[in-house]
C-alpha atoms as a PDB file:
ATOM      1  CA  UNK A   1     -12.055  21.469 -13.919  1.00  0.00           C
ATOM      2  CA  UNK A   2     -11.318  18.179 -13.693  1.00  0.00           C
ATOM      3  CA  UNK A   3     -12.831  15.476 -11.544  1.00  0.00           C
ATOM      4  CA  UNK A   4     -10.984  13.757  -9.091  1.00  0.00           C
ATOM      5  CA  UNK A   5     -11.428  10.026 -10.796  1.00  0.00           C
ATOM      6  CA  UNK A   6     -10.246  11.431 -13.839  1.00  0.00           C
ATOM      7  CA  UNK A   7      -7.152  12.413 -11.870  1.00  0.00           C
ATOM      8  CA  UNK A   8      -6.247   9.614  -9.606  1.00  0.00           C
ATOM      9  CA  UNK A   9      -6.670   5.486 -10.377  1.00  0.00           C
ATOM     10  CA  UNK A  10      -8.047   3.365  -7.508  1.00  0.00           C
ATOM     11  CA  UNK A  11      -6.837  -0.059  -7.610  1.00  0.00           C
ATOM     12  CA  UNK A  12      -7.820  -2.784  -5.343  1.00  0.00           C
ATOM     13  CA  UNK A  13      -4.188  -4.439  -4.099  1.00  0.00           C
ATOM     14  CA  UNK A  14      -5.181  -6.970  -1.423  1.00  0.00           C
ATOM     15  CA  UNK A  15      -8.556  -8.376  -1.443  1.00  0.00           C
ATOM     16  CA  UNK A  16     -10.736  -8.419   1.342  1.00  0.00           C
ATOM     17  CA  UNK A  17     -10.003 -11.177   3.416  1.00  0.00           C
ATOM     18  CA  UNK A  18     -10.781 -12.503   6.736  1.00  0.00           C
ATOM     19  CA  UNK A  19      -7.275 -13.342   7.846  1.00  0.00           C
ATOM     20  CA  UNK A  20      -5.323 -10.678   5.669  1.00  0.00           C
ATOM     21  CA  UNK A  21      -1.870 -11.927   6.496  1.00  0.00           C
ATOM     22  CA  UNK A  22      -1.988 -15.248   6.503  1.00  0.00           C
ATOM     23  CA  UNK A  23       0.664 -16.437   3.994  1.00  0.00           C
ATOM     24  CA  UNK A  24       2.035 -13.127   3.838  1.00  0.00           C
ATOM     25  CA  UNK A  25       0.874 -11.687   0.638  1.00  0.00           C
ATOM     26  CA  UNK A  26       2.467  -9.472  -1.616  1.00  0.00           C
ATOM     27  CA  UNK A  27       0.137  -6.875  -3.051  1.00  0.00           C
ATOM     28  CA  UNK A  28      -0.445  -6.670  -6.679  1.00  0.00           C
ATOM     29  CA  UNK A  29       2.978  -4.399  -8.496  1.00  0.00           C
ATOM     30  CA  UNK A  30       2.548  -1.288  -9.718  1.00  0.00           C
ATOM     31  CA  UNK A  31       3.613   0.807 -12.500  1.00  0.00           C
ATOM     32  CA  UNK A  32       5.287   4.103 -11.724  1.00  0.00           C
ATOM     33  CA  UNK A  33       6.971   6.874 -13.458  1.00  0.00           C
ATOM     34  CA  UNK A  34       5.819   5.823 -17.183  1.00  0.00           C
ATOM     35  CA  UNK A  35       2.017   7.315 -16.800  1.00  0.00           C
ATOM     36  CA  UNK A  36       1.796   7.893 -13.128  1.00  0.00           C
ATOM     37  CA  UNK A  37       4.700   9.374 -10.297  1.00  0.00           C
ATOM     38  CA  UNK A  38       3.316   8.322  -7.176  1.00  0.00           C
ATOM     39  CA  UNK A  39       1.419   6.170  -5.135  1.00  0.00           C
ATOM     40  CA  UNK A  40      -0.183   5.596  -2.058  1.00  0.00           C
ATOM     41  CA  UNK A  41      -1.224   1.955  -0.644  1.00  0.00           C
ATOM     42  CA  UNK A  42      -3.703   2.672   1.973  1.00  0.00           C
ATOM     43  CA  UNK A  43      -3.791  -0.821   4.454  1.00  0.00           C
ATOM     44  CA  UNK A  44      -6.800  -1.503   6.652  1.00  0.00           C
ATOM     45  CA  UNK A  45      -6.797  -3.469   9.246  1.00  0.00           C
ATOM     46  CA  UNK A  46     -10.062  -4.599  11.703  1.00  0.00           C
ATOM     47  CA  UNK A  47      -9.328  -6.690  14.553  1.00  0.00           C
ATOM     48  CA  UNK A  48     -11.230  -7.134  17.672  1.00  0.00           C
ATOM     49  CA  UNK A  49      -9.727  -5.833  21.328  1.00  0.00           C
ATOM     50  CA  UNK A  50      -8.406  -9.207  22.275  1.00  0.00           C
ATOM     51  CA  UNK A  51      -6.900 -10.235  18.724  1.00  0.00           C
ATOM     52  CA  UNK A  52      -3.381 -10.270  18.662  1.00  0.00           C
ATOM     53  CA  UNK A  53      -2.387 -10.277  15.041  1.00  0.00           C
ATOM     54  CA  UNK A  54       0.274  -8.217  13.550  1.00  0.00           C
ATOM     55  CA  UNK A  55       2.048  -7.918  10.625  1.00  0.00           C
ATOM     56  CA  UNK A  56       5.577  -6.403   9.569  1.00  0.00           C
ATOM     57  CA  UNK A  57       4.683  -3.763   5.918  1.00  0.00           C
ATOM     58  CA  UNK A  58       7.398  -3.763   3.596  1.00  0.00           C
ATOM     59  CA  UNK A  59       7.477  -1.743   0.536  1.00  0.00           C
ATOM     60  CA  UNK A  60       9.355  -3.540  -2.882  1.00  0.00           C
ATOM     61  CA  UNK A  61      10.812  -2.072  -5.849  1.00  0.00           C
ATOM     62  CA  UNK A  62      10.845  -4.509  -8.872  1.00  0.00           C
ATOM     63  CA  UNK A  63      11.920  -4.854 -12.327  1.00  0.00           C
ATOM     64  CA  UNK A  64       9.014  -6.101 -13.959  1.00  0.00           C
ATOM     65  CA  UNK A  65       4.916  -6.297 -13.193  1.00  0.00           C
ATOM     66  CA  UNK A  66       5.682 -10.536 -12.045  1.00  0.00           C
ATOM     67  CA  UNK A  67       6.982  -8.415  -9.224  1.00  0.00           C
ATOM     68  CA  UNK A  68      10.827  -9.996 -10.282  1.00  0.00           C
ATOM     69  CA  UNK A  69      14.474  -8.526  -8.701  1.00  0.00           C
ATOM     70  CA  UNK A  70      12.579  -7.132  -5.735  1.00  0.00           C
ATOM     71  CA  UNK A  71      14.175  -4.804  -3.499  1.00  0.00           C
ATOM     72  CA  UNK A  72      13.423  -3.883  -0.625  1.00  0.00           C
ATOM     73  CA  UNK A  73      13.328   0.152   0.261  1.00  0.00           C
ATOM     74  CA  UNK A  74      12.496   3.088   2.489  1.00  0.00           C
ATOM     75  CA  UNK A  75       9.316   4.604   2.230  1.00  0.00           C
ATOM     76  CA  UNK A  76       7.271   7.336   4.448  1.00  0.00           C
ATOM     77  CA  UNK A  77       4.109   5.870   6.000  1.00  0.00           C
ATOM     78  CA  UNK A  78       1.251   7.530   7.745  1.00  0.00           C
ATOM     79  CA  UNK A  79      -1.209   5.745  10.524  1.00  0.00           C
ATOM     80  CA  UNK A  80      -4.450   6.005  12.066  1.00  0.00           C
ATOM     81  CA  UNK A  81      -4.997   3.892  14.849  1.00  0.00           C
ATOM     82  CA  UNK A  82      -8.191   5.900  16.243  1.00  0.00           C
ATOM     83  CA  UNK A  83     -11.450   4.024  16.961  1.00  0.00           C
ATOM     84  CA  UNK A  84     -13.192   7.158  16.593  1.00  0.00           C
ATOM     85  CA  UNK A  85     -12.086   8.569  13.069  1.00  0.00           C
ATOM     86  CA  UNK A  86     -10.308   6.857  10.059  1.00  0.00           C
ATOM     87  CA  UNK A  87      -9.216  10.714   8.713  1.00  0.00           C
ATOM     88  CA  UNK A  88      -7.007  12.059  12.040  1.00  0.00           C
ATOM     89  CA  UNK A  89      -3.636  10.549  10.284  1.00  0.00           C
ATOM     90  CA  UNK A  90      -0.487  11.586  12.730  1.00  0.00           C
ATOM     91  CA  UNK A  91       2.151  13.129  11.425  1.00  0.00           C
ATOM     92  CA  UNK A  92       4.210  11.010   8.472  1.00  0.00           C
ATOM     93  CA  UNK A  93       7.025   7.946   9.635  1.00  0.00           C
ATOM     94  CA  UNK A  94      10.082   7.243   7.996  1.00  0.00           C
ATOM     95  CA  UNK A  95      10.361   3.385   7.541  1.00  0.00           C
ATOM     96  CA  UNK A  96      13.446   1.883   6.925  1.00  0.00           C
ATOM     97  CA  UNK A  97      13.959  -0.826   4.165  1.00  0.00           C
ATOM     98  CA  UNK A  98      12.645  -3.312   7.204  1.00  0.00           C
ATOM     99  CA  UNK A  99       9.223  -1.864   7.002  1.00  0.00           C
ATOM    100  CA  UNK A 100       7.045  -1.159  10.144  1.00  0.00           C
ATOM    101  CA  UNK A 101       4.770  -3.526  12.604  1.00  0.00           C
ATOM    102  CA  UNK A 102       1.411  -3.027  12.157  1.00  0.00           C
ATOM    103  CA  UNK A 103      -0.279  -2.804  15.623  1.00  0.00           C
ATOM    104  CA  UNK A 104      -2.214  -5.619  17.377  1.00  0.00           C
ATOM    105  CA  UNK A 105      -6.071  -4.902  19.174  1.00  0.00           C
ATOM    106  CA  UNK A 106      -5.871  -1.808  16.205  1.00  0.00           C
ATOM    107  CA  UNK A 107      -8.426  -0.718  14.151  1.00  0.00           C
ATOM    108  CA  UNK A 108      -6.008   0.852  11.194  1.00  0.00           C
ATOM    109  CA  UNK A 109      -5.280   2.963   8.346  1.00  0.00           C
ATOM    110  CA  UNK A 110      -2.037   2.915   6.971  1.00  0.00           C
ATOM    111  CA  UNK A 111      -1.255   5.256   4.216  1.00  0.00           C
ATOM    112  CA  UNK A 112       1.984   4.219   2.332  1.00  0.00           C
ATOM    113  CA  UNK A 113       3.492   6.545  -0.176  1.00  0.00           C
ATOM    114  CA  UNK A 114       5.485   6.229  -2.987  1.00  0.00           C
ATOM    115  CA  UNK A 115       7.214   8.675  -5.461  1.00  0.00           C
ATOM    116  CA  UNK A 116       8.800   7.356  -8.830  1.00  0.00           C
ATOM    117  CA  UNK A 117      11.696   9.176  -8.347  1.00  0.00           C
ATOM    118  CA  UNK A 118      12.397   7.107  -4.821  1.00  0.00           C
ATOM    119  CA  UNK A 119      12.251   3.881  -7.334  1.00  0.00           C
ATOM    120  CA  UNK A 120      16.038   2.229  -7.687  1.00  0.00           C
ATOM    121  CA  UNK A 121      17.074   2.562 -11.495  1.00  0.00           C
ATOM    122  CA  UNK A 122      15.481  -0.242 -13.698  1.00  0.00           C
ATOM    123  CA  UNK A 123      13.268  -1.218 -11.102  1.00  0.00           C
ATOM    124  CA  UNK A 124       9.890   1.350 -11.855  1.00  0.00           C
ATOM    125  CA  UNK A 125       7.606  -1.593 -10.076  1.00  0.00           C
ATOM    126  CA  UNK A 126       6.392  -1.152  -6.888  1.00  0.00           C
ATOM    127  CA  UNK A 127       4.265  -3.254  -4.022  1.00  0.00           C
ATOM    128  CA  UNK A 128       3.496  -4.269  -0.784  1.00  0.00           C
ATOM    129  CA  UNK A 129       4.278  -6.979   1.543  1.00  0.00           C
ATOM    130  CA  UNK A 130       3.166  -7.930   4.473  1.00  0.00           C
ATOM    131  CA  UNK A 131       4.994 -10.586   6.411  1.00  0.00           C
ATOM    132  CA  UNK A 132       2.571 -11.613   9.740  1.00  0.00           C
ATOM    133  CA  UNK A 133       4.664 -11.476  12.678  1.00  0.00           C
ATOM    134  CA  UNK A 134       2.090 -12.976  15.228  1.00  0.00           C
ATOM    135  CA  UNK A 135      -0.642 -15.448  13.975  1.00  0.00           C
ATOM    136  CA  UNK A 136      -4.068 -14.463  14.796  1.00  0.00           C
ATOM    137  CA  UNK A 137      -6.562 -13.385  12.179  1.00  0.00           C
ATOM    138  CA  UNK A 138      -6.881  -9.930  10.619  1.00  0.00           C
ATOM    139  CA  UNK A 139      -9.590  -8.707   8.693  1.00  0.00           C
ATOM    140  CA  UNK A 140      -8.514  -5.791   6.358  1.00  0.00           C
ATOM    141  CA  UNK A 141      -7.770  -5.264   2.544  1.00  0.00           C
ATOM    142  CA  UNK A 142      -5.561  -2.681   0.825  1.00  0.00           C
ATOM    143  CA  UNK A 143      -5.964  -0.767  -2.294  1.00  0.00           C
ATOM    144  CA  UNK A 144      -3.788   1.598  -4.343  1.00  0.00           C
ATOM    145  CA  UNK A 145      -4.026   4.925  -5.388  1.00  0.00           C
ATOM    146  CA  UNK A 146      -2.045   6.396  -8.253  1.00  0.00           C
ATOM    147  CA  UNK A 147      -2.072   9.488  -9.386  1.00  0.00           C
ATOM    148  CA  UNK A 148       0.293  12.922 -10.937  1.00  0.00           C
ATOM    149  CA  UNK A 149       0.182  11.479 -14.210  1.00  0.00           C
ATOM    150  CA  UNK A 150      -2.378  10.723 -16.566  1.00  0.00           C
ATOM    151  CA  UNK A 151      -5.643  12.209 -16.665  1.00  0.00           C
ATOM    152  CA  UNK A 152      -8.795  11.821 -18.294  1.00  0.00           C
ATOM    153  CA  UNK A 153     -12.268   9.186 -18.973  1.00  0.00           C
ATOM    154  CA  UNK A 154     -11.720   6.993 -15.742  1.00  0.00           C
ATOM    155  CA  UNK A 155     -12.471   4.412 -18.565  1.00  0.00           C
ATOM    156  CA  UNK A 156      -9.612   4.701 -20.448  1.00  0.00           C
ATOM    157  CA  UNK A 157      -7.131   6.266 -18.101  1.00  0.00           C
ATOM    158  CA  UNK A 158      -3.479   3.803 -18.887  1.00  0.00           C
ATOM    159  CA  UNK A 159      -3.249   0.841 -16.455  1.00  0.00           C
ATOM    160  CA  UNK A 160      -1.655   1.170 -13.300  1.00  0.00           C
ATOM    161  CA  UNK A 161      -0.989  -2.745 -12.937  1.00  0.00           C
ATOM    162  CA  UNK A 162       0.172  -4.179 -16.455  1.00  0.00           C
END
């Protein structure tokens, strides 16, 4: 039986940061359908009950891992908003190729997913962006999690990112 690093690649996407989307970064791009079909970008977001800081998510097919010829595309998105527990995910969202608003006074967990087959032809790259909407500091990171592909020594498992 196999372990469940030697099944799945963490990979951290967004560094920590105190004011996570300021300058609206774009995640790190990542490799799908060559040793891994899917992926899913979990977001978090901290903010305090009187910050006001939001952010529209955007998911981005590419050509190549500089993140180059990105697309914009539709992607399903789960969300945890609860104070109480980061594991009661509602039911999953359909986003558009606009991408959703992340929600202000919110302690998050956004859970984006994405299947290689979803990719545009030519364009097997994949990452986030997140474009902040209203300016007031976020403290959150995001990391990716690829997996239905290669398996094996977390060690030598193929690179998700190059």
């Amino acid at each position: 039986m196999n372990k469940l690093m030697e099944a799945l690649k963490p990979v951290v996407v967004l560094e920590p940061s105190a004011d996570l989307y300021d300058g609206n970064p774009t995640s790190a791009t990542i490799r799908l359908g060559k040793d891994y079909d899917r992926v899913v970008f979990l977001l978090s977001q901290v903010t305090s009950t009187s910050n006001t800081g939001k952010a529209t998510v955007t998911v981005k097919a590419c050509s190549d891992a500089a993140g180059n010829d990105a697309t914009a595309i539709a992607f399903d998105y789960y969300k945890n908003e609860s104070s109480e527990s980061y594991d009661d995910f509602g039911a999953r969202q359909a986003a558009t190729d606009q991408g959703f608003s992340t929600t202000a006074n919110k302690h998050a967990l956004y859970a984006i997913e994405v299947r290689a087959n979803e990719l545009p032809a030519g364009k097997p790259w994949v990452q986030i962006k997140c474009t902040e909407t209203v300016d007031d500091p976020v403290v959150g990171c995001a990391i990716a999690i690829v997996g239905d592909g290669a398996q094996g020594n977390p060690d030598t498992l193929p690179t998700a990112i190059a």
